[in-house]
Protein backbone atom coordinates (compact mmCIF):
# COMPACT_ATOMS: atom_id res chain seq x y z
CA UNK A 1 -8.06 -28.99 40.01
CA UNK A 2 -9.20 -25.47 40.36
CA UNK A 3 -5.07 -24.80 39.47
CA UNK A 4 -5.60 -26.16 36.27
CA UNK A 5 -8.88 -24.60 35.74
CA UNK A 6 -7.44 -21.49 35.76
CA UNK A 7 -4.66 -21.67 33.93
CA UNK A 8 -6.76 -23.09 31.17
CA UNK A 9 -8.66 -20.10 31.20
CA UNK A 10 -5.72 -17.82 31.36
CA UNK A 11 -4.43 -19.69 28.46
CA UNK A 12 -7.68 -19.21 26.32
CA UNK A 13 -7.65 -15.34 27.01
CA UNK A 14 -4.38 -15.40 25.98
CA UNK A 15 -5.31 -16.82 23.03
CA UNK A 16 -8.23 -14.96 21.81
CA UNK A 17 -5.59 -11.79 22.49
CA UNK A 18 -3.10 -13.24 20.48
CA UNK A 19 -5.77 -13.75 17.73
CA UNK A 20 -6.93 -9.98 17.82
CA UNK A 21 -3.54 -9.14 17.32
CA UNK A 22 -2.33 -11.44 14.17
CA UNK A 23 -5.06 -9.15 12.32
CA UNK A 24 -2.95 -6.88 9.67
CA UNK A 25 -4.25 -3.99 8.67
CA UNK A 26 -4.81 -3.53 4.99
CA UNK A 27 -5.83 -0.51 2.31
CA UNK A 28 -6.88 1.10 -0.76
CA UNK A 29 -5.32 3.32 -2.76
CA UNK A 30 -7.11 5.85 -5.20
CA UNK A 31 -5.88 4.62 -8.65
CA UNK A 32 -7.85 7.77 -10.71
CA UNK A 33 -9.71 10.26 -9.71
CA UNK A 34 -11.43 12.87 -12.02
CA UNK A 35 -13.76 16.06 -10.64
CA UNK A 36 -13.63 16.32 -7.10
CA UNK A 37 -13.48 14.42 -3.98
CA UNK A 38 -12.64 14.68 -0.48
CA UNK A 39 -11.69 12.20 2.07
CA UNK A 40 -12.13 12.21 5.97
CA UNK A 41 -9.33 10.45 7.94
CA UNK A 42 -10.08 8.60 11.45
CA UNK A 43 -10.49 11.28 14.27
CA UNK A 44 -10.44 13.84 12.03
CA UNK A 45 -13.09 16.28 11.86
CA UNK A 46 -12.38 18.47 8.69
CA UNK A 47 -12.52 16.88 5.27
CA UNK A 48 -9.07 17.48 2.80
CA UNK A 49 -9.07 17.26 -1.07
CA UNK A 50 -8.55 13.74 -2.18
CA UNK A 51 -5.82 12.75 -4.90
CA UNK A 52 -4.56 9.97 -7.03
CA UNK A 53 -2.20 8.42 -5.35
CA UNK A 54 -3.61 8.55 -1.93
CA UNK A 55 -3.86 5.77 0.40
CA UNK A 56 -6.64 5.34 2.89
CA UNK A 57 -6.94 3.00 5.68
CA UNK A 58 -9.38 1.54 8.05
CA UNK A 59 -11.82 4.44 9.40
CA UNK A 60 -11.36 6.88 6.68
CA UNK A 61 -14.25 8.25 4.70
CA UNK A 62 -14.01 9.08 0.84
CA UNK A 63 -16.87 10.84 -0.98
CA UNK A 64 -17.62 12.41 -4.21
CA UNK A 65 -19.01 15.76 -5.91
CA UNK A 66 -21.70 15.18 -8.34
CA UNK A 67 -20.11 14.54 -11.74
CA UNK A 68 -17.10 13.09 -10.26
CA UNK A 69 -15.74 9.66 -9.44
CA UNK A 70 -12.67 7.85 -7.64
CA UNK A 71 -11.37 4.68 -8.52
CA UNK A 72 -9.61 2.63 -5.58
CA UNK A 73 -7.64 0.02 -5.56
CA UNK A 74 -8.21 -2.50 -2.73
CA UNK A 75 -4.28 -4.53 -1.87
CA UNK A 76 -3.41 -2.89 -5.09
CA UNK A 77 -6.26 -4.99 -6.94
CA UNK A 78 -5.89 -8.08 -5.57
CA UNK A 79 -9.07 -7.89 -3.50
CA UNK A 80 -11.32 -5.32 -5.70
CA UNK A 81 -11.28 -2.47 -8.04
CA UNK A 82 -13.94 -0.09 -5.92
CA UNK A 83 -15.39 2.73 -8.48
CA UNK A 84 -17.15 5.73 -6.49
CA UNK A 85 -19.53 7.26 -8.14
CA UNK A 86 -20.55 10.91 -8.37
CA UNK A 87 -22.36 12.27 -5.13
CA UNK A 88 -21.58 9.04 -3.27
CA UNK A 89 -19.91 8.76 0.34
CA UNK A 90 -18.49 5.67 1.67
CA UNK A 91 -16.46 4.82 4.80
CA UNK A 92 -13.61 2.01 4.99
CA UNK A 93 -15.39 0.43 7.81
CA UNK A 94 -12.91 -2.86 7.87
CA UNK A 95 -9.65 -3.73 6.12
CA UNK A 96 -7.97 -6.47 7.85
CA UNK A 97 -6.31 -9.82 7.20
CA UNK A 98 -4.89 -12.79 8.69
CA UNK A 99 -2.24 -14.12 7.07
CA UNK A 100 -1.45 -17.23 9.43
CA UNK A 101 -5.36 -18.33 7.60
CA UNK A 102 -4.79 -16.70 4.76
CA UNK A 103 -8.14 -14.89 5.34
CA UNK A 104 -9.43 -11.33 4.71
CA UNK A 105 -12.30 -9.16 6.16
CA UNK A 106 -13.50 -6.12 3.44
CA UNK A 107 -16.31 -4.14 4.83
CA UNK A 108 -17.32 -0.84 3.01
CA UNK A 109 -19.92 1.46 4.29
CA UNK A 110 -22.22 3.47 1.67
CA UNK A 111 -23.95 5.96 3.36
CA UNK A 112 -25.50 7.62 0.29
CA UNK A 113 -24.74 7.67 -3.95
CA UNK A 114 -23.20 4.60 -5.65
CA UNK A 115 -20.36 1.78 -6.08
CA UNK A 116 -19.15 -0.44 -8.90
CA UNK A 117 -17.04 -2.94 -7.56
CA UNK A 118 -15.32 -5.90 -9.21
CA UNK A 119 -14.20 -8.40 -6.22
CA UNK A 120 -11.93 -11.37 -6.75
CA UNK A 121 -12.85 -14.72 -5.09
CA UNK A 122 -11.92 -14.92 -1.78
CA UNK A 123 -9.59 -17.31 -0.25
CA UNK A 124 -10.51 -19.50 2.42
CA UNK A 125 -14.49 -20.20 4.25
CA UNK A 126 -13.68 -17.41 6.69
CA UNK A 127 -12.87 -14.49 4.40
CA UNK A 128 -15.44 -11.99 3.51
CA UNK A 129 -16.18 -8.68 1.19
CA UNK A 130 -19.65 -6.56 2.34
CA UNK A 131 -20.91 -3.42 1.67
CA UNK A 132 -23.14 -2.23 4.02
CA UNK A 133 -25.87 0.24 2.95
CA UNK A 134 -28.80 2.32 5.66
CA UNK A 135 -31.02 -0.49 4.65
CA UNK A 136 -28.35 -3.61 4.42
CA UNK A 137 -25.85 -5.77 4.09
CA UNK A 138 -24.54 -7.59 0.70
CA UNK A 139 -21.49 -10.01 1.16
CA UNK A 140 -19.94 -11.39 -2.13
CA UNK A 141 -17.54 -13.95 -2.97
CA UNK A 142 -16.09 -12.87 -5.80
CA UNK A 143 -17.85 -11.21 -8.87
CA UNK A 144 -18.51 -7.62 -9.98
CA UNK A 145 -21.64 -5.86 -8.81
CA UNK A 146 -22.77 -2.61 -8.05
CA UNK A 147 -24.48 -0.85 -5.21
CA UNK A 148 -26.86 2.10 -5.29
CA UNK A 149 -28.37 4.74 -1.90
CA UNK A 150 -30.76 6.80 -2.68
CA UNK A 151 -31.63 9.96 -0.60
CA UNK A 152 -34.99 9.59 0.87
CA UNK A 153 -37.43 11.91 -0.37
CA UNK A 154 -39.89 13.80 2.30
């Protein structure tokens, strides 16, 4: 009995590990761009010029200069069209899917400025799109809204 007990366990670490691993990893790509913006890659500590064309990943930060604005293209569109705008920072906190589900997990990360974003539906009960904020979280299912931080005046 205890024999069996265990290897049921074993089994359902296993499979939680398994799970963890089916996760792809997804990202954006910066469709336009026009001023200036920089982006922060995982790790890193030093931020580089950003440029069309550019693909960022889980982890990486993207912000903007006052008067500027970058246009990213989440799965090349599929999921959203994510418009960054002027004196705005936001990190790519999650990008993952599981295609044996079909499901996807979008969360973006606005520390300060503003975001227009145009999210298609999402497939299946388990999929979500957020964007946190300082002050919270808003998850969507599909439409196009927009999200504004505003520096705390003292």
């Amino acid at each position: 009995m205890k024999t069996l007990r265990m290897v049921c366990v074993i089994m359902l670490v296993l499979g939680i590990a398994v799970a963890g691993y089916a996760m792809e990893k997804r990202n954006a790509k910066i469709a336009s761009l026009s001023g200036t913006a920089e982006i922060k890659r995982i790790g890193q500590a030093v931020w580089s010029p950003a440029s069309t064309g550019m693909v960022l990943s889980e982890g990486d930060t993207l912000k903007t200069a006052a008067g500027s604005w970058a246009l990213l293209n989440v799965d090349n569109g599929k999921i959203a069209m994510v418009e960054l705008k002027g004196g705005s920072q936001m990190l790519i906190a999650e990008l993952a899917a599981d295609p044996q589900t079909d499901t996807s997990q979008t969360l973006l990360d606005l520390a300060i400025g503003e975001v227009l974003i145009k999210a298609q539906k999402v497939h299946g009960e388990s999929s979500k799109f957020e964007v946190k904020t300082p002050t919270s979280i808003v998850g969507v299912r599909g439409t196009t809204f927009n999200v504004k931080v505003e520096a705390v005046e003292e």
